[in-house]
PDB file of N, CA and C in Angstrom:
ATOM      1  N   UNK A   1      41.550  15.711  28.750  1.00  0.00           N
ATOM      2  CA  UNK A   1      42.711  16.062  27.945  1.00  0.00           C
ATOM      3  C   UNK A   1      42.294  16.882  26.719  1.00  0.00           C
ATOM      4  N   UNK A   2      41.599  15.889  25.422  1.00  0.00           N
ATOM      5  CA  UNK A   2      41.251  17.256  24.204  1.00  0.00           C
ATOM      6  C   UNK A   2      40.227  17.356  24.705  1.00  0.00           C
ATOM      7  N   UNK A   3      38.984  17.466  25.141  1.00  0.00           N
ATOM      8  CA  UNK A   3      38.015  17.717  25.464  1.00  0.00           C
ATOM      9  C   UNK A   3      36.921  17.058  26.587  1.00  0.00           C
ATOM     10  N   UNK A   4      35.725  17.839  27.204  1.00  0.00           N
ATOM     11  CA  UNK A   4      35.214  17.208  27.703  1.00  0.00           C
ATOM     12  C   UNK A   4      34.138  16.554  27.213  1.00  0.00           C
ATOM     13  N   UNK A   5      33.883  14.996  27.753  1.00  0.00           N
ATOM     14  CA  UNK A   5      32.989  14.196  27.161  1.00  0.00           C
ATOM     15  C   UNK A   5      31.584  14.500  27.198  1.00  0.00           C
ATOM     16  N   UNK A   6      30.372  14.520  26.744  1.00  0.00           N
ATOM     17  CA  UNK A   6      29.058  15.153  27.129  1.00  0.00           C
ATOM     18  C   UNK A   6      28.656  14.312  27.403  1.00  0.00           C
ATOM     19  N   UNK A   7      27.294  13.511  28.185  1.00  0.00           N
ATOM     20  CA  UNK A   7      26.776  12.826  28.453  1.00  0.00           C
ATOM     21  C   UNK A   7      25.365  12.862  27.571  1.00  0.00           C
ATOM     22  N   UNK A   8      24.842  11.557  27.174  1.00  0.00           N
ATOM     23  CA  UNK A   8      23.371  11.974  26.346  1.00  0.00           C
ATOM     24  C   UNK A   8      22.967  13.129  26.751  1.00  0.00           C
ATOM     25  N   UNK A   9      22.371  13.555  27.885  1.00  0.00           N
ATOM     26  CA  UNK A   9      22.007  14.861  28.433  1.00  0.00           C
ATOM     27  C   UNK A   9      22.116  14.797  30.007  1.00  0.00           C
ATOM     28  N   UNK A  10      22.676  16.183  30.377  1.00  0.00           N
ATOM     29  CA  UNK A  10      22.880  16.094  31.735  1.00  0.00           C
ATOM     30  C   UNK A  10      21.817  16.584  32.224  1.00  0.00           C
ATOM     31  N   UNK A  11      20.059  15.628  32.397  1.00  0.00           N
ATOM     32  CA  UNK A  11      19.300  16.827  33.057  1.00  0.00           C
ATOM     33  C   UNK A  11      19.481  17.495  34.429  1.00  0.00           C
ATOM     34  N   UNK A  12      18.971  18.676  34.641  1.00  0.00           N
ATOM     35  CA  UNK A  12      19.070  19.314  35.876  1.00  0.00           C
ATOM     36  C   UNK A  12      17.625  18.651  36.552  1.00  0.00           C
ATOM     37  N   UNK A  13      17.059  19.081  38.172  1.00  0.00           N
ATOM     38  CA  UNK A  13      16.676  18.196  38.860  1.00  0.00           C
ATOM     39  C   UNK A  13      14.511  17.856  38.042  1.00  0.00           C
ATOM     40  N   UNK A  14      14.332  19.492  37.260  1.00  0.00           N
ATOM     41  CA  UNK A  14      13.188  19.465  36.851  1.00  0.00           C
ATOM     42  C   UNK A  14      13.355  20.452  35.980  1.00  0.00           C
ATOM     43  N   UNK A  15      13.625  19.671  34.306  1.00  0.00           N
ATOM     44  CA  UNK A  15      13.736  20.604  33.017  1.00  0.00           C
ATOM     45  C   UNK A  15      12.837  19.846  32.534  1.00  0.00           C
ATOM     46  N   UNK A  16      12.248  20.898  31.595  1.00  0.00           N
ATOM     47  CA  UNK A  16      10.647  20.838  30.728  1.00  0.00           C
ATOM     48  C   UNK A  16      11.830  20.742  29.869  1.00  0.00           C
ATOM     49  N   UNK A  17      10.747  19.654  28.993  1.00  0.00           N
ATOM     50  CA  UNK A  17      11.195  19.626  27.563  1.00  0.00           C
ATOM     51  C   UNK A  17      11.427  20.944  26.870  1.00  0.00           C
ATOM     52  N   UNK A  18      10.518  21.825  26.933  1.00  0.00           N
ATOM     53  CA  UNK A  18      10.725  23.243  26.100  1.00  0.00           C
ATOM     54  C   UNK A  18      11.887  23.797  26.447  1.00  0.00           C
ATOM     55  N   UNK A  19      12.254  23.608  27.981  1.00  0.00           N
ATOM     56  CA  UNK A  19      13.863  24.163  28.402  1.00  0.00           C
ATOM     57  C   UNK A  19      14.643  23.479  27.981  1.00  0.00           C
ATOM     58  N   UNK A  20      14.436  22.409  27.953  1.00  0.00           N
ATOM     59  CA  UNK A  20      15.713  21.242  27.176  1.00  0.00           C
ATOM     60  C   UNK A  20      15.945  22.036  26.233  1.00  0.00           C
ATOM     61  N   UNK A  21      14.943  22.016  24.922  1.00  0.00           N
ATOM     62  CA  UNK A  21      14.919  22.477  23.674  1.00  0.00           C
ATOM     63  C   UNK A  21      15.912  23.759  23.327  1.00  0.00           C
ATOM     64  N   UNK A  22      15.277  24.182  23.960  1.00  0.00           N
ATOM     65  CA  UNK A  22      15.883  26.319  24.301  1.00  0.00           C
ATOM     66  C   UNK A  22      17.425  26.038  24.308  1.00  0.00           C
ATOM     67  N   UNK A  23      17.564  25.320  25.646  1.00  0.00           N
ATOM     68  CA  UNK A  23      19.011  25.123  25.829  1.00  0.00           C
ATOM     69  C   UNK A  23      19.778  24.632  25.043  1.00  0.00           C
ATOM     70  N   UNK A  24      19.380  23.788  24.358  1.00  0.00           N
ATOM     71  CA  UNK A  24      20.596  22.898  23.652  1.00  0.00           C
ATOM     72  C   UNK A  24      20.248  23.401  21.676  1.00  0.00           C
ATOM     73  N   UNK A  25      19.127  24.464  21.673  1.00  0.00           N
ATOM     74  CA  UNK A  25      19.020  24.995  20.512  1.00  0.00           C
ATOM     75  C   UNK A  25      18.366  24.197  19.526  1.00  0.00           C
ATOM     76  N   UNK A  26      17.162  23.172  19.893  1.00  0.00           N
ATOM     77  CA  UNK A  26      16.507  22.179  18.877  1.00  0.00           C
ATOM     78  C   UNK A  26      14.988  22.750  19.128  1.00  0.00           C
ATOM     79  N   UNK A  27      14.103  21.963  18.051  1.00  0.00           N
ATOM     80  CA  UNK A  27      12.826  22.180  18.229  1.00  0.00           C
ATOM     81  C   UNK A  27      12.025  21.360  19.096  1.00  0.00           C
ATOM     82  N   UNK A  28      10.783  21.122  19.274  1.00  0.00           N
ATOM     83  CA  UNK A  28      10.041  20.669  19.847  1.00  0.00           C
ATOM     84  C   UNK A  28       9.995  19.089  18.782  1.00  0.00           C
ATOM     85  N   UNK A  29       9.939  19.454  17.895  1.00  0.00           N
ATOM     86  CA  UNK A  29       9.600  18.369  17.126  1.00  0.00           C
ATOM     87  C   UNK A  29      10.842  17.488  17.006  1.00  0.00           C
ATOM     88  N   UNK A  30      11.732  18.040  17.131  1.00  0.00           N
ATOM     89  CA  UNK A  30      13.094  17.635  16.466  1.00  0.00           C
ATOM     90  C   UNK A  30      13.738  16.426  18.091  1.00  0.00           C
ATOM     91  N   UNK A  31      13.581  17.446  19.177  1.00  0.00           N
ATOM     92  CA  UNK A  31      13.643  16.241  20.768  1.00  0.00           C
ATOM     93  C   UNK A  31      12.374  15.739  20.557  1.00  0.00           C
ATOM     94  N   UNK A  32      11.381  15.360  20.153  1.00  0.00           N
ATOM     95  CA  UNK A  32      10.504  14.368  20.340  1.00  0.00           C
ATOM     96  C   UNK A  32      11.050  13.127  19.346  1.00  0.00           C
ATOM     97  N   UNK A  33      11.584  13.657  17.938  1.00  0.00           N
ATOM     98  CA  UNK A  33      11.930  12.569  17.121  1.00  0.00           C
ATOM     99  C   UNK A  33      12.965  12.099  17.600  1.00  0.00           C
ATOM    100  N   UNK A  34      14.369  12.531  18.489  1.00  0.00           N
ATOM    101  CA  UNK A  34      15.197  12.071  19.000  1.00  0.00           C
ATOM    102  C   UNK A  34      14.947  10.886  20.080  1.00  0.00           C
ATOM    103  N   UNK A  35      13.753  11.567  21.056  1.00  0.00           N
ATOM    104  CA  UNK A  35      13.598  10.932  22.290  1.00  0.00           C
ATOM    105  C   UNK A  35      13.079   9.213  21.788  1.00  0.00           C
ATOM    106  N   UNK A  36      12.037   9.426  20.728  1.00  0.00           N
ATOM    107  CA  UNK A  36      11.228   8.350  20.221  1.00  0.00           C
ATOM    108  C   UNK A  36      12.221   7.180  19.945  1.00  0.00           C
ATOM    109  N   UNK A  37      13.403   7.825  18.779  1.00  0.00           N
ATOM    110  CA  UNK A  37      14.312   7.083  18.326  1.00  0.00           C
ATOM    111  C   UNK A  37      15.625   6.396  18.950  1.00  0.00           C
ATOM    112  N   UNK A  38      15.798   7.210  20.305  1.00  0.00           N
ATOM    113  CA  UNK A  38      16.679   6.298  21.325  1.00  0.00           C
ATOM    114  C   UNK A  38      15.724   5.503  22.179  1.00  0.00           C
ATOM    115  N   UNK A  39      14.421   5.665  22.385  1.00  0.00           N
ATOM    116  CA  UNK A  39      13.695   4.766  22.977  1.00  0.00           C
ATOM    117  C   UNK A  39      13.315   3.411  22.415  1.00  0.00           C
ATOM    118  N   UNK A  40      13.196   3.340  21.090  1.00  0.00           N
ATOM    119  CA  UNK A  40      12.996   2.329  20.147  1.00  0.00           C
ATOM    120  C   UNK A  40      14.134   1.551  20.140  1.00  0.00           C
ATOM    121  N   UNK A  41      15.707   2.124  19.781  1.00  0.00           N
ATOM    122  CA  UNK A  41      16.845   1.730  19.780  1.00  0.00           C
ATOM    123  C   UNK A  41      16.831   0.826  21.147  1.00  0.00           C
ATOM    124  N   UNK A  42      16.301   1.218  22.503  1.00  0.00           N
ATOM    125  CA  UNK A  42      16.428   0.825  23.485  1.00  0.00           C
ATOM    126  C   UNK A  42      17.860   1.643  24.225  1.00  0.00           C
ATOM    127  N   UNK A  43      18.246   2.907  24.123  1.00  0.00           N
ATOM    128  CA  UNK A  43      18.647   3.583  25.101  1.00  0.00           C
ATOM    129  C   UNK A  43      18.004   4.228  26.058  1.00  0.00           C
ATOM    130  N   UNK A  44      16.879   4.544  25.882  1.00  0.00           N
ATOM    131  CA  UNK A  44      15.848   5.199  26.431  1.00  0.00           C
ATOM    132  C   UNK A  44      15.149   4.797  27.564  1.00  0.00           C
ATOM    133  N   UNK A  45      14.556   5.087  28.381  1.00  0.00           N
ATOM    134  CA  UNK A  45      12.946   4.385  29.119  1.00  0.00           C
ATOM    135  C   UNK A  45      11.925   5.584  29.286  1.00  0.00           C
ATOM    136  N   UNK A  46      11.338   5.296  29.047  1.00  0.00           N
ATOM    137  CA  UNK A  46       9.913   6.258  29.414  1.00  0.00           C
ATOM    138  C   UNK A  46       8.898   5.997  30.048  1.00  0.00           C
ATOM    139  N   UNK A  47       8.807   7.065  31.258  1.00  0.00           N
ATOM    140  CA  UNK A  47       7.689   6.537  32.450  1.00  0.00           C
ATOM    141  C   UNK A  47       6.764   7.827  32.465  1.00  0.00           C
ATOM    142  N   UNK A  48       6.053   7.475  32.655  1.00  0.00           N
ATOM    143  CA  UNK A  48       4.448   8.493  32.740  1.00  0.00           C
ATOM    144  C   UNK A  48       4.884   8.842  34.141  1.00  0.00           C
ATOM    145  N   UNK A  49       4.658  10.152  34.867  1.00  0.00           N
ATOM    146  CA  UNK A  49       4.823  10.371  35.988  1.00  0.00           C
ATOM    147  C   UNK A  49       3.756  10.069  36.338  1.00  0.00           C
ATOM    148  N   UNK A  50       3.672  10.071  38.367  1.00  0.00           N
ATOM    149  CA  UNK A  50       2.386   9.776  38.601  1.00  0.00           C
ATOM    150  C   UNK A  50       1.543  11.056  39.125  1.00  0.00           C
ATOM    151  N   UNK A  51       2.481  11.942  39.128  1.00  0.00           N
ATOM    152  CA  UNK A  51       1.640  13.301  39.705  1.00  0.00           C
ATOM    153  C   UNK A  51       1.347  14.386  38.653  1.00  0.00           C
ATOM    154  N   UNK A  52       1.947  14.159  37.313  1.00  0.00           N
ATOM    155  CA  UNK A  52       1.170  14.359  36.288  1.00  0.00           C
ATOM    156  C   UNK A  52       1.449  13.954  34.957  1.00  0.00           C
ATOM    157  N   UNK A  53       0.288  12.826  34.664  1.00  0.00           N
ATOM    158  CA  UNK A  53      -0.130  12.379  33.647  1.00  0.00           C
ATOM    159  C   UNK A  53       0.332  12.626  32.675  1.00  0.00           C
ATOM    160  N   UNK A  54       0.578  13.982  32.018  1.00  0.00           N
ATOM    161  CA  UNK A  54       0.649  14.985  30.781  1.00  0.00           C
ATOM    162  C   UNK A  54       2.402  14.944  30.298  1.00  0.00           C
ATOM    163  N   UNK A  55       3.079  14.845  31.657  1.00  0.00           N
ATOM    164  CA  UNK A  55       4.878  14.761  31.931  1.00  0.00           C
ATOM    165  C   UNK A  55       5.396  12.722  31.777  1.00  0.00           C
ATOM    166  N   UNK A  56       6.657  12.995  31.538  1.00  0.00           N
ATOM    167  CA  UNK A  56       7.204  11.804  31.199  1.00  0.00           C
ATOM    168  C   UNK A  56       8.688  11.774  31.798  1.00  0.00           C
ATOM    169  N   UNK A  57       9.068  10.913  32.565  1.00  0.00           N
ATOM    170  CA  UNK A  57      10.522  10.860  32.651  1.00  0.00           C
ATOM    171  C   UNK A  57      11.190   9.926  31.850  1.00  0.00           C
ATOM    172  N   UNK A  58      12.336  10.522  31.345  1.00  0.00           N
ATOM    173  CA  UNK A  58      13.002  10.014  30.658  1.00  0.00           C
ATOM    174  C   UNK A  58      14.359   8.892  31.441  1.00  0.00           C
ATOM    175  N   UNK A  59      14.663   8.038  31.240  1.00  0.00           N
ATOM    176  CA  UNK A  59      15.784   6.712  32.207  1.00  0.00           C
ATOM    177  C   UNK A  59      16.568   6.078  30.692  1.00  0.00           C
ATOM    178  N   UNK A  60      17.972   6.853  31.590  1.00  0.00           N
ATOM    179  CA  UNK A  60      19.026   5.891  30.408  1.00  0.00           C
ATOM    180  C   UNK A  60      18.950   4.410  30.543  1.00  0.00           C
ATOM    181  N   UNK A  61      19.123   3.789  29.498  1.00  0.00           N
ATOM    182  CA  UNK A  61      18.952   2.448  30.217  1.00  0.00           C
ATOM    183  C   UNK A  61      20.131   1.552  30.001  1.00  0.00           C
ATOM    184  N   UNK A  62      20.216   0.305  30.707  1.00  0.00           N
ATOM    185  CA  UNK A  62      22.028  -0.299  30.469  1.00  0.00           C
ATOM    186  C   UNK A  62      22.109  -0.399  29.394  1.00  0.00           C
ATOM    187  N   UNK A  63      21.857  -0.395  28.392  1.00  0.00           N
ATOM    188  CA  UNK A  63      22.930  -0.412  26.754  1.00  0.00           C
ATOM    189  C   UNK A  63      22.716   0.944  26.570  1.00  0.00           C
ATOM    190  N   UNK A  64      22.676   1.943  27.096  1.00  0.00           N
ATOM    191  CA  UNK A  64      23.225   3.311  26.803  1.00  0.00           C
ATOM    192  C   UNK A  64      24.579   3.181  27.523  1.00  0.00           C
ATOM    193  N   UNK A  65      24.722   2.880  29.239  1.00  0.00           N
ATOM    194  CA  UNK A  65      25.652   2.895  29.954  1.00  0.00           C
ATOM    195  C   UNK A  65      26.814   1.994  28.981  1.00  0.00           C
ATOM    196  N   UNK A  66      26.822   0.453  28.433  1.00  0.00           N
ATOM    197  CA  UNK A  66      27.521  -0.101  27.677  1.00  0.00           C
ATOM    198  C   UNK A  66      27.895   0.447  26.666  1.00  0.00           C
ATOM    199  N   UNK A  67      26.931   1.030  25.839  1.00  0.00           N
ATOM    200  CA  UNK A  67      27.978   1.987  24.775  1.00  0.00           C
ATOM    201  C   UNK A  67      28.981   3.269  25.418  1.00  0.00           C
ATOM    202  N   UNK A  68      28.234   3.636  25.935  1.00  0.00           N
ATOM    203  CA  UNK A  68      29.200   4.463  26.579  1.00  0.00           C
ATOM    204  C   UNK A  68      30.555   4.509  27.284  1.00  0.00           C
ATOM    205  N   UNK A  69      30.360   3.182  27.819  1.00  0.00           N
ATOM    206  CA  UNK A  69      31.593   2.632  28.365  1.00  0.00           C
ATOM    207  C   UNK A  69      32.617   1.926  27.257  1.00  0.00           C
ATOM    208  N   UNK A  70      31.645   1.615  26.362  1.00  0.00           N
ATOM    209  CA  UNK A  70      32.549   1.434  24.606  1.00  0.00           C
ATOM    210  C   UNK A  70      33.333   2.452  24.099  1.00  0.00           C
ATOM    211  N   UNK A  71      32.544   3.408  23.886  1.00  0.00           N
ATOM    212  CA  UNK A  71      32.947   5.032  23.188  1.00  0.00           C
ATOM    213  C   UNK A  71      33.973   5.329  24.328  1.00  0.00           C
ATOM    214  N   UNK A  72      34.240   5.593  25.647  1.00  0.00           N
ATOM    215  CA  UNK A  72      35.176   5.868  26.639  1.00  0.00           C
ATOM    216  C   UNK A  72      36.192   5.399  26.255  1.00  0.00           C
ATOM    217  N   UNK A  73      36.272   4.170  25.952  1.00  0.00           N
ATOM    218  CA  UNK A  73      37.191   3.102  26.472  1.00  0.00           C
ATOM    219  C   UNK A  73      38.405   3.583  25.337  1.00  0.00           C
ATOM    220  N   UNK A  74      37.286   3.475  23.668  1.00  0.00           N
ATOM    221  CA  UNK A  74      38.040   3.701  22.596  1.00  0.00           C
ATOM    222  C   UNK A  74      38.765   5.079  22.497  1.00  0.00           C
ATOM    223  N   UNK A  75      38.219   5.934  22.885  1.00  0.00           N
ATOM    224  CA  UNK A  75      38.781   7.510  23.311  1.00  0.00           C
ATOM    225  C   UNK A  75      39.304   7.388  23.729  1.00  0.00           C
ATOM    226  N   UNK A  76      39.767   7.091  24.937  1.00  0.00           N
ATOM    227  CA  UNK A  76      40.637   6.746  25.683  1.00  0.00           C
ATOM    228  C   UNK A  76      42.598   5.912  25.362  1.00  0.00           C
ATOM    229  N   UNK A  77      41.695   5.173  24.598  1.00  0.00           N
ATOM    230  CA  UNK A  77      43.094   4.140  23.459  1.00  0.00           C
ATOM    231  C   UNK A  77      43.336   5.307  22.787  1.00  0.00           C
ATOM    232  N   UNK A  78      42.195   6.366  22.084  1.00  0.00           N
ATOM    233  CA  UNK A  78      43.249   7.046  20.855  1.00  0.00           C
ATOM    234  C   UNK A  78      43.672   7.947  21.433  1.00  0.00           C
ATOM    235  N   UNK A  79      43.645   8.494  22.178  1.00  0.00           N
ATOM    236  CA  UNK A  79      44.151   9.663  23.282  1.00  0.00           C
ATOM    237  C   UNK A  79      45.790   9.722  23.593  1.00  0.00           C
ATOM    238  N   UNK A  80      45.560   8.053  24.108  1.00  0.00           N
ATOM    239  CA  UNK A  80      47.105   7.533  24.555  1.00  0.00           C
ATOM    240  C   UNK A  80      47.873   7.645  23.335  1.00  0.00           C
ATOM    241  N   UNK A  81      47.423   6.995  22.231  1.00  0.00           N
ATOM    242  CA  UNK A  81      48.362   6.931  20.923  1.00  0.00           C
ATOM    243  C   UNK A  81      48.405   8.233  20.608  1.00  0.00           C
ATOM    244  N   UNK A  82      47.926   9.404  20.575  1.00  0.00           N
ATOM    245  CA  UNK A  82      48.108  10.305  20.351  1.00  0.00           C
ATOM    246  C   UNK A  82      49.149  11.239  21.036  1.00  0.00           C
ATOM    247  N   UNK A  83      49.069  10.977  22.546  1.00  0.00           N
ATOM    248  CA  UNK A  83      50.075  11.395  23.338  1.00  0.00           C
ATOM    249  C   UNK A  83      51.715  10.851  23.461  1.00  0.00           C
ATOM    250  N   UNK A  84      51.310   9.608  22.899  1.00  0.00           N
ATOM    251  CA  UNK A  84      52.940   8.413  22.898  1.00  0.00           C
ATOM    252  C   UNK A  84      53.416   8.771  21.718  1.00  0.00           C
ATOM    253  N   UNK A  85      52.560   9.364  20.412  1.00  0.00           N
ATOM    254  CA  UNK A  85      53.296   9.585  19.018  1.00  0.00           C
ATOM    255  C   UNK A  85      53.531  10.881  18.715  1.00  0.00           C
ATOM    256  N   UNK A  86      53.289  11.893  19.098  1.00  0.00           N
ATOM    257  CA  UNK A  86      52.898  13.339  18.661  1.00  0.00           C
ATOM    258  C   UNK A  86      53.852  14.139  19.487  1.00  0.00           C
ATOM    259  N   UNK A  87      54.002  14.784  19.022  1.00  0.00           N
ATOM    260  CA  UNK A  87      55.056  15.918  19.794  1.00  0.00           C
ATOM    261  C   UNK A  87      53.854  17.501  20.603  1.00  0.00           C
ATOM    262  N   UNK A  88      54.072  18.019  21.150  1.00  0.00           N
ATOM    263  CA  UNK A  88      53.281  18.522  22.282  1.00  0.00           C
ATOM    264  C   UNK A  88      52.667  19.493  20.689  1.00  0.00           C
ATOM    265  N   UNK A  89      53.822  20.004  20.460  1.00  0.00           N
ATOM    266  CA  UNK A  89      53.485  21.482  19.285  1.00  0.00           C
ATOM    267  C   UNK A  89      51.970  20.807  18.274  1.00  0.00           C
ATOM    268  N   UNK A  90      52.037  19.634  18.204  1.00  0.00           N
ATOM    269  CA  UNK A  90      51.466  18.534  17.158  1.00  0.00           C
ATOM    270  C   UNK A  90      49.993  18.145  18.085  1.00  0.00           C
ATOM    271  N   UNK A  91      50.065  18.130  19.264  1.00  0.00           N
ATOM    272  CA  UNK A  91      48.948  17.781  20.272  1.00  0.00           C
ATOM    273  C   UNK A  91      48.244  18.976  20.052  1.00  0.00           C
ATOM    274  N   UNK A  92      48.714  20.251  20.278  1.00  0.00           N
ATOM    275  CA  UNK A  92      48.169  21.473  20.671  1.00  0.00           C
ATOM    276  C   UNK A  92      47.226  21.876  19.302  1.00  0.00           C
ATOM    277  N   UNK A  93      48.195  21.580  18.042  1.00  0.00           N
ATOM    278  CA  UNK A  93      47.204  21.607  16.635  1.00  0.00           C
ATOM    279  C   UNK A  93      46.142  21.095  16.486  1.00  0.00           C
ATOM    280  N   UNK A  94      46.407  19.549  17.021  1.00  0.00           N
ATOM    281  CA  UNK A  94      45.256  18.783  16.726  1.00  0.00           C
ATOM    282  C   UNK A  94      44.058  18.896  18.279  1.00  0.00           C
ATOM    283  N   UNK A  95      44.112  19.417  18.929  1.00  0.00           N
ATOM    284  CA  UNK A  95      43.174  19.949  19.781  1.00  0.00           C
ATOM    285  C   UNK A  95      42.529  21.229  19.231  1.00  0.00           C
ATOM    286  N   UNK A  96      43.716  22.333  18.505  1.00  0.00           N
ATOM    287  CA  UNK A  96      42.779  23.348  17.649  1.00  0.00           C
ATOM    288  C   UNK A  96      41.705  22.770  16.837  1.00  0.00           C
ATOM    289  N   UNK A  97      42.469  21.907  16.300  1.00  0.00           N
ATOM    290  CA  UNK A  97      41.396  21.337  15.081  1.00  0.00           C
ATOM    291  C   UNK A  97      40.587  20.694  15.450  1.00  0.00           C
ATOM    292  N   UNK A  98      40.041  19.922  16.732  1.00  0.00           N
ATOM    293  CA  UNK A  98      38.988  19.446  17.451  1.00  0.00           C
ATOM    294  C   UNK A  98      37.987  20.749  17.892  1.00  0.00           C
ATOM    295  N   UNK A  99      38.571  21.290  18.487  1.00  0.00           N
ATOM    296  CA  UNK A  99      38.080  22.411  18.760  1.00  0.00           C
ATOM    297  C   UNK A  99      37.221  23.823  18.035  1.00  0.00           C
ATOM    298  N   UNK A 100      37.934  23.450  16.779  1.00  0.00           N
ATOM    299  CA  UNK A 100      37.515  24.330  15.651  1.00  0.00           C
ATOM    300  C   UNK A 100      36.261  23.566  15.291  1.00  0.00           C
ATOM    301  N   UNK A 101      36.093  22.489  15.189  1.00  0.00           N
ATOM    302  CA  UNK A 101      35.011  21.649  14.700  1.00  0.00           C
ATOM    303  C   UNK A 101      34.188  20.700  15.756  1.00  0.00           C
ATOM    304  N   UNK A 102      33.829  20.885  16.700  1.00  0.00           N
ATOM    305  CA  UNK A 102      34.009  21.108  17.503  1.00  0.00           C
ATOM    306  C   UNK A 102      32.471  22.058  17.999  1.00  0.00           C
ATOM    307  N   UNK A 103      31.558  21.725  18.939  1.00  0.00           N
ATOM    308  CA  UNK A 103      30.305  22.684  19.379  1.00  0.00           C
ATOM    309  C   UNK A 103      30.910  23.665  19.877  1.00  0.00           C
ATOM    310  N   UNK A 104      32.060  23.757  20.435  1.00  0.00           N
ATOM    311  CA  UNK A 104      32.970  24.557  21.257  1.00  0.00           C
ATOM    312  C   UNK A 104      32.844  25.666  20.556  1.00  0.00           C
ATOM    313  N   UNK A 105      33.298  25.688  19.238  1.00  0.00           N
ATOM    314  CA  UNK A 105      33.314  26.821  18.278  1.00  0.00           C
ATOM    315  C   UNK A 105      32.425  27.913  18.362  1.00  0.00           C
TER     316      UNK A 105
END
Protein backbone atom coordinates (compact mmCIF):
# COMPACT_ATOMS: atom_id res chain seq x y z
CA UNK A 1 0.00 0.00 0.00
CA UNK A 2 2.50 3.17 1.12
CA UNK A 3 5.39 1.32 0.43
CA UNK A 4 7.40 -1.66 -0.01
CA UNK A 5 8.84 -3.34 3.06
CA UNK A 6 12.79 -4.12 2.70
CA UNK A 7 14.05 -7.03 4.22
CA UNK A 8 17.49 -6.79 6.42
CA UNK A 9 19.07 -7.58 3.04
CA UNK A 10 17.85 -9.44 0.16
CA UNK A 11 21.12 -11.32 -0.75
CA UNK A 12 21.37 -12.54 -4.31
CA UNK A 13 22.68 -16.28 -4.67
CA UNK A 14 26.73 -15.15 -4.30
CA UNK A 15 27.34 -11.29 -3.30
CA UNK A 16 30.81 -10.28 -1.96
CA UNK A 17 30.67 -8.08 0.67
CA UNK A 18 32.36 -5.32 -1.56
CA UNK A 19 29.15 -5.77 -3.89
CA UNK A 20 26.92 -5.55 -0.99
CA UNK A 21 28.75 -2.35 -0.10
CA UNK A 22 28.70 -0.74 -3.77
CA UNK A 23 25.11 -1.56 -3.91
CA UNK A 24 23.52 -0.31 -1.06
CA UNK A 25 26.22 2.75 -1.01
CA UNK A 26 28.22 1.96 2.51
CA UNK A 27 31.82 1.32 3.25
CA UNK A 28 33.70 -1.61 3.98
CA UNK A 29 34.11 -0.60 7.40
CA UNK A 30 30.78 0.71 7.98
CA UNK A 31 28.96 -3.30 6.83
CA UNK A 32 31.53 -4.84 8.98
CA UNK A 33 30.42 -2.58 12.04
CA UNK A 34 26.81 -3.32 11.11
CA UNK A 35 27.30 -7.07 10.51
CA UNK A 36 29.31 -7.35 14.04
CA UNK A 37 26.49 -5.40 15.76
CA UNK A 38 23.41 -7.48 14.59
CA UNK A 39 25.46 -10.51 15.34
CA UNK A 40 26.11 -9.56 18.96
CA UNK A 41 22.41 -8.31 19.23
CA UNK A 42 21.76 -11.92 18.09
CA UNK A 43 20.04 -11.23 14.67
CA UNK A 44 22.80 -12.46 12.92
CA UNK A 45 24.74 -15.98 12.51
CA UNK A 46 28.01 -16.31 11.11
CA UNK A 47 29.52 -19.38 9.52
CA UNK A 48 33.01 -19.74 8.08
CA UNK A 49 32.44 -21.40 4.74
CA UNK A 50 34.01 -24.61 4.14
CA UNK A 51 35.38 -24.09 0.67
CA UNK A 52 36.84 -20.93 1.62
CA UNK A 53 38.13 -20.11 4.83
CA UNK A 54 38.69 -16.28 4.05
CA UNK A 55 34.40 -15.98 3.17
CA UNK A 56 31.61 -16.03 5.79
CA UNK A 57 27.92 -16.61 5.46
CA UNK A 58 25.81 -14.57 6.95
CA UNK A 59 22.00 -16.51 8.61
CA UNK A 60 19.12 -14.39 9.89
CA UNK A 61 18.34 -15.88 12.90
CA UNK A 62 14.68 -16.40 14.75
CA UNK A 63 14.61 -13.11 16.70
CA UNK A 64 15.29 -11.30 13.50
CA UNK A 65 12.21 -13.31 11.92
CA UNK A 66 10.17 -12.25 15.44
CA UNK A 67 10.91 -8.74 15.16
CA UNK A 68 10.01 -8.66 11.99
CA UNK A 69 6.90 -10.23 12.33
CA UNK A 70 6.50 -7.40 15.21
CA UNK A 71 7.37 -4.41 12.88
CA UNK A 72 4.74 -6.14 10.11
CA UNK A 73 2.16 -6.66 12.31
CA UNK A 74 2.36 -2.92 13.75
CA UNK A 75 2.49 -1.48 10.08
CA UNK A 76 0.03 -3.20 9.27
CA UNK A 77 -2.47 -1.81 12.37
CA UNK A 78 -1.30 1.75 11.27
CA UNK A 79 -2.00 1.28 7.69
CA UNK A 80 -5.61 0.17 8.49
CA UNK A 81 -6.15 3.27 10.77
CA UNK A 82 -4.92 5.25 8.26
CA UNK A 83 -7.14 3.94 5.55
CA UNK A 84 -10.51 3.81 7.98
CA UNK A 85 -9.70 7.67 8.99
CA UNK A 86 -8.27 9.60 6.06
CA UNK A 87 -9.88 10.58 3.05
CA UNK A 88 -8.08 9.19 -0.26
CA UNK A 89 -6.85 13.12 -1.20
CA UNK A 90 -5.25 12.83 2.63
CA UNK A 91 -3.76 9.11 1.90
CA UNK A 92 -2.15 10.27 -1.34
CA UNK A 93 -0.33 13.35 0.78
CA UNK A 94 0.75 11.32 3.33
CA UNK A 95 2.35 8.69 0.97
CA UNK A 96 4.06 11.92 -0.73
CA UNK A 97 5.40 12.64 2.47
CA UNK A 98 6.66 9.03 3.08
CA UNK A 99 8.00 9.06 -0.01
CA UNK A 100 9.70 12.34 0.07
CA UNK A 101 11.57 11.06 3.11
CA UNK A 102 11.77 8.18 2.20
CA UNK A 103 15.25 6.20 0.29
CA UNK A 104 12.82 6.39 -2.57
CA UNK A 105 13.73 10.02 -2.95
Amino acid sequence: FFFKQKTAYEFSACLVGSEMCIRDSISVANATYKVQSLTKKGYLRKERSEEDRRESHLHVTERYYDYRSLFTSYANIVIQRVEESCSEDEIETFKGCLLYTSDAA
